[in-house]
N, C-alpha and C. Protein backbone atom coordinates (compact mmCIF):
# COMPACT_ATOMS: atom_id res chain seq x y z
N UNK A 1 -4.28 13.20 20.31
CA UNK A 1 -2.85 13.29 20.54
C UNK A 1 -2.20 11.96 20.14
N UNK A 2 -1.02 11.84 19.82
CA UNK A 2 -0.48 10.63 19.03
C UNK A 2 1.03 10.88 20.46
N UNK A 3 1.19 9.72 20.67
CA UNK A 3 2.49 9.31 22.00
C UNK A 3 3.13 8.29 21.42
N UNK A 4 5.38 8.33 21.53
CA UNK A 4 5.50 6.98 21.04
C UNK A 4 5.54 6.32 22.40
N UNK A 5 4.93 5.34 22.79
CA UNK A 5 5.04 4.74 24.18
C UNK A 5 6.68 4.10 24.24
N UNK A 6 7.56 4.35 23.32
CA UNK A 6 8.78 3.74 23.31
C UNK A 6 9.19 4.96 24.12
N UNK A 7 9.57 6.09 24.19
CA UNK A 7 9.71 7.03 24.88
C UNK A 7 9.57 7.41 26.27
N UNK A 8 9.78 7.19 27.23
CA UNK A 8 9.83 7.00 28.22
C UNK A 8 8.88 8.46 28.72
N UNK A 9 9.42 9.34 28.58
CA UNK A 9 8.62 10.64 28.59
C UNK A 9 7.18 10.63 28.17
N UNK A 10 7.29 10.58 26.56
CA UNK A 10 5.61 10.48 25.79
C UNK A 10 5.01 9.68 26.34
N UNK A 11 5.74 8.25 26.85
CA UNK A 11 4.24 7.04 27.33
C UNK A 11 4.21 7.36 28.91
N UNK A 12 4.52 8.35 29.57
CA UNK A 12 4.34 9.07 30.72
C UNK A 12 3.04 9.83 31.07
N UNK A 13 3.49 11.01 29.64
CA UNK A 13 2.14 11.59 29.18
C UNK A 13 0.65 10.98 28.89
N UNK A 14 1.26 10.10 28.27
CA UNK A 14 0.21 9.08 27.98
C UNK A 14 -0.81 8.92 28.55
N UNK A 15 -0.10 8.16 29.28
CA UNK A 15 -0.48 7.55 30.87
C UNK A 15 -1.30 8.49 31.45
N UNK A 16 -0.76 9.56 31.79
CA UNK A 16 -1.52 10.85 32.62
C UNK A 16 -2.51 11.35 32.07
N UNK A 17 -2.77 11.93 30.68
CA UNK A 17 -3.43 11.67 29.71
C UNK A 17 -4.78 11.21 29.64
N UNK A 18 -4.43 9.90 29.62
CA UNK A 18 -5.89 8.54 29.85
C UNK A 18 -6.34 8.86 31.26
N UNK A 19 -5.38 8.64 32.20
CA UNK A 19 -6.16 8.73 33.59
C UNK A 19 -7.19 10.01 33.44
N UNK A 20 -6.87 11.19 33.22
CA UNK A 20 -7.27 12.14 32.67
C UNK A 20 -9.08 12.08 32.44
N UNK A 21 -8.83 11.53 31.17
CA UNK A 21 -10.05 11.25 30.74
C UNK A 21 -10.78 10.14 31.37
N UNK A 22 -10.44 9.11 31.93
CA UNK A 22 -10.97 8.18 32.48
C UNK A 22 -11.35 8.84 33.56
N UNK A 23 -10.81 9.55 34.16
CA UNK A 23 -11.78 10.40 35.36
C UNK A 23 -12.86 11.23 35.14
N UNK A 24 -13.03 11.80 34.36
CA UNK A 24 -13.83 12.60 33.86
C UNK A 24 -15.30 11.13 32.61
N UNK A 25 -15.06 10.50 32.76
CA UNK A 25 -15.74 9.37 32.09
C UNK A 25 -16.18 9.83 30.84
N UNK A 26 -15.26 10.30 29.95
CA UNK A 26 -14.62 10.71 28.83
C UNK A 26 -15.05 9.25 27.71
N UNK A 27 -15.62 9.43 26.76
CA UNK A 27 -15.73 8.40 25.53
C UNK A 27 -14.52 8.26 24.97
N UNK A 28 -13.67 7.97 24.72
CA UNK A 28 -12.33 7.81 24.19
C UNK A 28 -12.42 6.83 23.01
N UNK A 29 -11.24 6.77 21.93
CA UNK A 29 -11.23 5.77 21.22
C UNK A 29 -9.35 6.10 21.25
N UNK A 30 -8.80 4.69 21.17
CA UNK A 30 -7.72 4.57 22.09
C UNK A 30 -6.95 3.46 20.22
N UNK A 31 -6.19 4.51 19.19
CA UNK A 31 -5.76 3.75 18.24
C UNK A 31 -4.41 3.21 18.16
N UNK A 32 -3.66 2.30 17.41
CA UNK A 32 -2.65 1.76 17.29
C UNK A 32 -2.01 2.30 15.89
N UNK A 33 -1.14 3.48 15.90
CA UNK A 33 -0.51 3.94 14.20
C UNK A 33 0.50 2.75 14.17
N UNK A 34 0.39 2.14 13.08
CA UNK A 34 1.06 1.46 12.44
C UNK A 34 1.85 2.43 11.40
N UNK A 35 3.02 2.45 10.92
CA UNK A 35 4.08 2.19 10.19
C UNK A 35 3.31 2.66 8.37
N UNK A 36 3.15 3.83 7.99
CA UNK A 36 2.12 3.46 6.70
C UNK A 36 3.67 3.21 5.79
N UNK A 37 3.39 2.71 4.30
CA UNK A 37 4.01 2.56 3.09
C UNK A 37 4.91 3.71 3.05
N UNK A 38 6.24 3.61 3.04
CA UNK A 38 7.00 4.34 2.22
C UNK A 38 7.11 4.90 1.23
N UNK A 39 7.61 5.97 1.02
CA UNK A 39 7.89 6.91 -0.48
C UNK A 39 8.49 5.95 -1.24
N UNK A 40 9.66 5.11 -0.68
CA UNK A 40 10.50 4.68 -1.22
C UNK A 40 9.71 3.56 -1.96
N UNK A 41 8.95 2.63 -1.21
CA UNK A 41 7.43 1.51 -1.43
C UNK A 41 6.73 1.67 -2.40
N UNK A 42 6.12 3.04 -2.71
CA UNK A 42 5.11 3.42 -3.27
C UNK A 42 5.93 3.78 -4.59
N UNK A 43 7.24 4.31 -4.80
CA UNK A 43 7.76 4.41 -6.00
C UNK A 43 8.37 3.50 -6.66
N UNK A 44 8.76 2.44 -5.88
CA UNK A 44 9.27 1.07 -6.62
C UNK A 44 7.87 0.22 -7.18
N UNK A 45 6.94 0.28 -6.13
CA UNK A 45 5.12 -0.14 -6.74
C UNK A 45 4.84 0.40 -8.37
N UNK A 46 5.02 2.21 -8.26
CA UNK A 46 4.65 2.40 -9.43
C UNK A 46 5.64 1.98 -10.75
N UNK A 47 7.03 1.98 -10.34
CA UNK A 47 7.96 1.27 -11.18
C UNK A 47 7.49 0.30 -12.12
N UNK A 48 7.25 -1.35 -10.87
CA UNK A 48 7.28 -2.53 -11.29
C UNK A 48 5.70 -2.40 -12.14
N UNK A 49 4.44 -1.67 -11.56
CA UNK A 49 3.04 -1.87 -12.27
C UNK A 49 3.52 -1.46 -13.50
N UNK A 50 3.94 0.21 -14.11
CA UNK A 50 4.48 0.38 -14.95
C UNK A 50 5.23 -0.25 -15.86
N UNK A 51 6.06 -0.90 -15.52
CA UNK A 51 6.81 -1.64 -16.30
C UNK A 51 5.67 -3.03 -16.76
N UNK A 52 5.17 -3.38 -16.12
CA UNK A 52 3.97 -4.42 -16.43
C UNK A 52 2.94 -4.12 -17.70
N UNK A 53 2.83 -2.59 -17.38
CA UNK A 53 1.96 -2.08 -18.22
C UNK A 53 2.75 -2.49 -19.60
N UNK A 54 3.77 -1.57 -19.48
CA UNK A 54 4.29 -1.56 -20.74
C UNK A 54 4.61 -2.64 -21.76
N UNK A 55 4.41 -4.50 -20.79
CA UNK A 55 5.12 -4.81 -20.94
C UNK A 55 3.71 -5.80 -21.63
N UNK A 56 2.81 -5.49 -21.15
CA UNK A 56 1.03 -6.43 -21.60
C UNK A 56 0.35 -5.47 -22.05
N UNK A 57 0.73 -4.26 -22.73
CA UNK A 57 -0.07 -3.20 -23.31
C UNK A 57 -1.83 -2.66 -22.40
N UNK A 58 -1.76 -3.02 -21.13
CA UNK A 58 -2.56 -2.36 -20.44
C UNK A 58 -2.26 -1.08 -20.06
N UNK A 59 -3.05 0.14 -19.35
CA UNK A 59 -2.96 1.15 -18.90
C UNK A 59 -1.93 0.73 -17.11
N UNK A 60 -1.57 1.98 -16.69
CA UNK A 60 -1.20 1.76 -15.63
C UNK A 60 -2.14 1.37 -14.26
N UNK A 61 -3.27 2.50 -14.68
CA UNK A 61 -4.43 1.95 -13.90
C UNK A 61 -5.28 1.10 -13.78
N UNK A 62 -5.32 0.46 -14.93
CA UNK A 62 -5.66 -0.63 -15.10
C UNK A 62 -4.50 -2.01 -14.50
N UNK A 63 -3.64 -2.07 -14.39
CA UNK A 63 -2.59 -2.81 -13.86
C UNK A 63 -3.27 -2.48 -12.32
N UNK A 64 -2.86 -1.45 -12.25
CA UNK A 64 -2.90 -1.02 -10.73
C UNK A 64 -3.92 -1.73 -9.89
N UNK A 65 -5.38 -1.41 -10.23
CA UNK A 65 -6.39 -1.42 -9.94
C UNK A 65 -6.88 -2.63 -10.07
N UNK A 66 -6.94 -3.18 -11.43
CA UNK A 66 -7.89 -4.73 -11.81
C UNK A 66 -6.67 -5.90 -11.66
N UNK A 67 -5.53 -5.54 -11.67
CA UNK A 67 -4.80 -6.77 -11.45
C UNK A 67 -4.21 -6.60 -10.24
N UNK A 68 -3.34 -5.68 -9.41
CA UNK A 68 -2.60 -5.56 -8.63
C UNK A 68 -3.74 -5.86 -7.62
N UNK A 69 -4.74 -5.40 -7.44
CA UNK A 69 -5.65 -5.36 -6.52
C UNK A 69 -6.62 -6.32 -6.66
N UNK A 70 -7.50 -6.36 -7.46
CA UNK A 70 -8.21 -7.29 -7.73
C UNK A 70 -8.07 -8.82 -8.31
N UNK A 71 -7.02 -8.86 -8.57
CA UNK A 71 -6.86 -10.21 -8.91
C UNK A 71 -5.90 -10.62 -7.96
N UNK A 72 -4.80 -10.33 -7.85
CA UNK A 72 -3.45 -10.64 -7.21
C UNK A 72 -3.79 -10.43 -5.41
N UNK A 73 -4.20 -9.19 -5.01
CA UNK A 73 -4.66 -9.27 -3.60
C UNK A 73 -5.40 -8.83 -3.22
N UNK A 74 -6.71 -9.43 -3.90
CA UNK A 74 -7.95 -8.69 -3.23
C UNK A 74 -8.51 -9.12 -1.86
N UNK A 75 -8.05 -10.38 -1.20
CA UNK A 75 -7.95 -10.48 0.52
C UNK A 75 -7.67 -9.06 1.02
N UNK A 76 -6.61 -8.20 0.77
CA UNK A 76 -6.01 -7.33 1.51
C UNK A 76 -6.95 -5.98 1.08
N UNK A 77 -7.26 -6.05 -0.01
CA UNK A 77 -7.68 -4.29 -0.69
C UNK A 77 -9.54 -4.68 -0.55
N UNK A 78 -9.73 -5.63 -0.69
CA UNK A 78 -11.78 -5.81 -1.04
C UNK A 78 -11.92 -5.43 0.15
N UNK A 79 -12.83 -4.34 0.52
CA UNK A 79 -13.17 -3.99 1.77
C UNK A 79 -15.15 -4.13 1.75
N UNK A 80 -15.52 -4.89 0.84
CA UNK A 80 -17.20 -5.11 0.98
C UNK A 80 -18.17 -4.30 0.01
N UNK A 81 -19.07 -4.73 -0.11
CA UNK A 81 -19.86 -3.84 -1.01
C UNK A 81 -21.02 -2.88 0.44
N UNK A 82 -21.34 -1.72 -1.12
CA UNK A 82 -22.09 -0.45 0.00
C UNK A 82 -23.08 -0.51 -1.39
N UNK A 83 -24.23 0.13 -0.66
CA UNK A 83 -25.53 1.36 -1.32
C UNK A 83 -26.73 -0.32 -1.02
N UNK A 84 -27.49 0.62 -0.72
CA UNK A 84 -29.11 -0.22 -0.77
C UNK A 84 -29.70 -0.22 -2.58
N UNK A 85 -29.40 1.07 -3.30
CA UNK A 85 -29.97 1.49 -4.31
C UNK A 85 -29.29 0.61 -5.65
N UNK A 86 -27.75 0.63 -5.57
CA UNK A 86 -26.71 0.14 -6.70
C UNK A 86 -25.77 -0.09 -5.90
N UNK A 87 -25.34 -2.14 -5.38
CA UNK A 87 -24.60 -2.16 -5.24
C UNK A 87 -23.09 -1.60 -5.34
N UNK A 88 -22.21 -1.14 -4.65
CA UNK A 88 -20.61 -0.75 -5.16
C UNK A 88 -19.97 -1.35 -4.43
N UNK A 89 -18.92 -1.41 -5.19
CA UNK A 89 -17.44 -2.61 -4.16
C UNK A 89 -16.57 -1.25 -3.48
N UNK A 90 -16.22 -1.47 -2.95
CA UNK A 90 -15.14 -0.31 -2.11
C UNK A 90 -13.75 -1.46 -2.15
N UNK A 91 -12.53 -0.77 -2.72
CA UNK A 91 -11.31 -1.49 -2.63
C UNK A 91 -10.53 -0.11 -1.70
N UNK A 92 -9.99 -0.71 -1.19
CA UNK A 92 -8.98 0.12 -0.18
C UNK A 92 -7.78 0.91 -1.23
N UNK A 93 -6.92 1.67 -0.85
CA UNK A 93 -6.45 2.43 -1.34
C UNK A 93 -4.48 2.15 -0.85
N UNK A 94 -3.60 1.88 -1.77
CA UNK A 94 -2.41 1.73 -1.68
C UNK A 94 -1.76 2.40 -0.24
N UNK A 95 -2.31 3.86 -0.44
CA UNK A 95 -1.87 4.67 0.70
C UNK A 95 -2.54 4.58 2.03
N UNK A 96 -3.23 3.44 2.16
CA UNK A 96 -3.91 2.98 3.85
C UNK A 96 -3.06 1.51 4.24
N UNK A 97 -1.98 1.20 3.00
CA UNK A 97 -1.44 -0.05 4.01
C UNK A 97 -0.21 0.07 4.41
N UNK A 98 -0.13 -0.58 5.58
CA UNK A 98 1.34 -0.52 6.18
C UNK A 98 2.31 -0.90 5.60
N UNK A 99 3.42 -0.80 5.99
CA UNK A 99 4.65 -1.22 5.91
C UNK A 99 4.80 -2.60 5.31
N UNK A 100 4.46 -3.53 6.06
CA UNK A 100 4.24 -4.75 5.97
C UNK A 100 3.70 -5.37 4.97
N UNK A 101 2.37 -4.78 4.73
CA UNK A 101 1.10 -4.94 4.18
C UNK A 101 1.46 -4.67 2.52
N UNK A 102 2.39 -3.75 2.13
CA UNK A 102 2.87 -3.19 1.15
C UNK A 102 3.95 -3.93 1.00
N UNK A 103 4.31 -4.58 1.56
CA UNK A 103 5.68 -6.06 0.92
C UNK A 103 5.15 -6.87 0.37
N UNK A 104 4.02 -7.32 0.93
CA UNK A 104 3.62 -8.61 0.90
C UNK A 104 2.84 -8.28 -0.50
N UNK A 105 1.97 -7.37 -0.29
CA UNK A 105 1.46 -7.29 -1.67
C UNK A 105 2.39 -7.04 -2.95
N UNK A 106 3.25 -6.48 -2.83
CA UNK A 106 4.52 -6.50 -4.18
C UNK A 106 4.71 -7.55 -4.28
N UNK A 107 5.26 -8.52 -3.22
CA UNK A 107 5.86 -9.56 -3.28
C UNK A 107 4.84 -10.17 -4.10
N UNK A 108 3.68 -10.73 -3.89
CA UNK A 108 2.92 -11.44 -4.30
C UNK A 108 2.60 -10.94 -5.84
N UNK A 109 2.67 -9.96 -5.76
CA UNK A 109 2.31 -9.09 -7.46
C UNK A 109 3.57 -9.76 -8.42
N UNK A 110 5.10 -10.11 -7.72
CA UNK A 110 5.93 -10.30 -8.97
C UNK A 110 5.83 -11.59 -8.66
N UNK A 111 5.49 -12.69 -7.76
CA UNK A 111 5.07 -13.90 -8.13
C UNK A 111 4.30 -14.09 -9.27
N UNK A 112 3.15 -13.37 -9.29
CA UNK A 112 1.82 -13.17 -10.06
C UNK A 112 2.48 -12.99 -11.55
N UNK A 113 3.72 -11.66 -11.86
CA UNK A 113 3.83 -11.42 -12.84
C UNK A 113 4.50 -12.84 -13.84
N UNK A 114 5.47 -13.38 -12.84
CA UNK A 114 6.77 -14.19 -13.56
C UNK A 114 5.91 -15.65 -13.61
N UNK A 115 4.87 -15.98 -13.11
CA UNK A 115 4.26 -17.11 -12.87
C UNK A 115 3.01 -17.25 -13.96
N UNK A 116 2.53 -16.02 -14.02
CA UNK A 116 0.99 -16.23 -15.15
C UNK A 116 2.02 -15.31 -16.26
N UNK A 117 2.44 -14.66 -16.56
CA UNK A 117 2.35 -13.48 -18.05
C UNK A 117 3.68 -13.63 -18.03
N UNK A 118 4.86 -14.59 -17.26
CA UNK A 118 6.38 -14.58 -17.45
C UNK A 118 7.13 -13.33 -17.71
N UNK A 119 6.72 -12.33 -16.98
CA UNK A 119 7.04 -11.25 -16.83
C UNK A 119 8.27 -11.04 -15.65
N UNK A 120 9.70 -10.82 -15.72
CA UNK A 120 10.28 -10.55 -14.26
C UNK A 120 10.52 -9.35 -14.26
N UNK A 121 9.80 -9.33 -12.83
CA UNK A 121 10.07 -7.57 -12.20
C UNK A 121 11.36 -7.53 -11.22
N UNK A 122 11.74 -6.56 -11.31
CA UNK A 122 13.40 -6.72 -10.62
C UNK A 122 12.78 -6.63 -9.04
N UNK A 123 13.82 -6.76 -8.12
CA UNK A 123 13.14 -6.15 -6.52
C UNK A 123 14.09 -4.92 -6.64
N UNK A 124 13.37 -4.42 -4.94
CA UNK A 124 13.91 -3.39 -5.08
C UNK A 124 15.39 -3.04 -4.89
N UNK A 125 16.36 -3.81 -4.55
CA UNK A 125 17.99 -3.50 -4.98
C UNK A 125 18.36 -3.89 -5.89
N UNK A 126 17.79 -3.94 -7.31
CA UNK A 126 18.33 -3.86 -8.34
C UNK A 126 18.49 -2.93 -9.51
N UNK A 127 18.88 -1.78 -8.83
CA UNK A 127 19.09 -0.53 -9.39
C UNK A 127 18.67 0.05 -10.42
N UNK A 128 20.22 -0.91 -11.20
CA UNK A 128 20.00 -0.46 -12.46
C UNK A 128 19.11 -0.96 -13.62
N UNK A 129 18.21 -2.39 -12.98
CA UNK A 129 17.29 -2.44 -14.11
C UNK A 129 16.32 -1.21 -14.06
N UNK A 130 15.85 -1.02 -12.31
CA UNK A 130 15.11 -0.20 -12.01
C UNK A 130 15.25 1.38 -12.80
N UNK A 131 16.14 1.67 -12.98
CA UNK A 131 16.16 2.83 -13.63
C UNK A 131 16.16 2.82 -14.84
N UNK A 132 16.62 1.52 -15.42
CA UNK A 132 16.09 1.63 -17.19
C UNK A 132 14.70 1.75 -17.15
N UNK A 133 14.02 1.11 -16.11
CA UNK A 133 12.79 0.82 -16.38
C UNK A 133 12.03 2.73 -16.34
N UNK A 134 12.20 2.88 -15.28
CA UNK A 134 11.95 4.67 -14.94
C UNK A 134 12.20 5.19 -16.21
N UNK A 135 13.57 5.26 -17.03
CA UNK A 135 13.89 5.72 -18.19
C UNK A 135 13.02 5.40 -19.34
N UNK A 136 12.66 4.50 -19.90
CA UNK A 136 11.72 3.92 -20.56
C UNK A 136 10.60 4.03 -19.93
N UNK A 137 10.04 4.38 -18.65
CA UNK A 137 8.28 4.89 -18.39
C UNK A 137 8.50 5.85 -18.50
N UNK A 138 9.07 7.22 -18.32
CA UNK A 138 9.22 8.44 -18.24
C UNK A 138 9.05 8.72 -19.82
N UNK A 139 9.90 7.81 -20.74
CA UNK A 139 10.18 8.51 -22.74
C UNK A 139 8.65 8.62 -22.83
N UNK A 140 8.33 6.81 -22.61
CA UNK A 140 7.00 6.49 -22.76
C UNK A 140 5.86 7.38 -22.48
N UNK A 141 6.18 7.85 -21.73
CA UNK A 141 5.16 8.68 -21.03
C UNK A 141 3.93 7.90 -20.30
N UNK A 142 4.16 7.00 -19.51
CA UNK A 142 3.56 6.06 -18.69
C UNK A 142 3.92 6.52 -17.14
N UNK A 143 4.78 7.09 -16.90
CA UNK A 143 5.00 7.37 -15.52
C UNK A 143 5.00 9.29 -15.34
């Protein structure tokens, strides 16, 4: 069950809830939902990578993946290597970070762009570059 404890009611339930199970000596695992990435986040992301692409003749996924992630913030996305047989890296996935987590990494991505490849990516209230840019990934056929 998911409760907003801001709610006076739901963190009532809550409450009653846990006691609930704590009486019954119930295994519980007791999580914190954070806030995930916005529609709005995730489409200005694919914007600015896009426009990157277009702009250093890489793929989008390749932007996405080996630079956005791996170079620019792999603190946040490297989540460790797996297998006994063939090492593999596991990178986390755009759509597991928060709110927060998804600023900071843009943010840091158009540092990255205008600082190494002098690339400027607009932010996100600047409309109308933003939509040339959409206009030109869309002809392109990049987005």
């Amino acid at each position: 069950m998911i409760y907003n404890t801001s709610n006076p009611v739901e963190r009532q339930k809550a409450i009653t809830r846990i006691k609930k199970l704590l009486d019954n000596n119930s295994v519980i695992e007791i999580v914190e939902k954070k806030p995930t990435r916005t529609i709005k986040q995730n489409r200005y992301l694919h914007l600015i990578l896009g426009f990157f692409a277009s702009e250093t003749g890489y793929t989008l996924e390749e932007v996405k993946q080996e630079i956005f992630k791996k170079i620019v913030n792999p603190a946040l996305f490297y989540e460790g290597e797996i297998g006994e047989l063939v090492s593999i890296q596991r990178w986390r996935s755009t759509a597991d970070l928060d709110t927060l987590e998804m600023t900071q990494a843009i943010e840091k991505f158009r540092d990255y762009s205008s600082a190494e490849a002098g690339i400027y990516l607009p932010s996100p209230d600047e409309k109308d570059f933003l939509l040339q840019i959409e206009i030109e990934l869309k002809n392109n056929q990049i987005i």
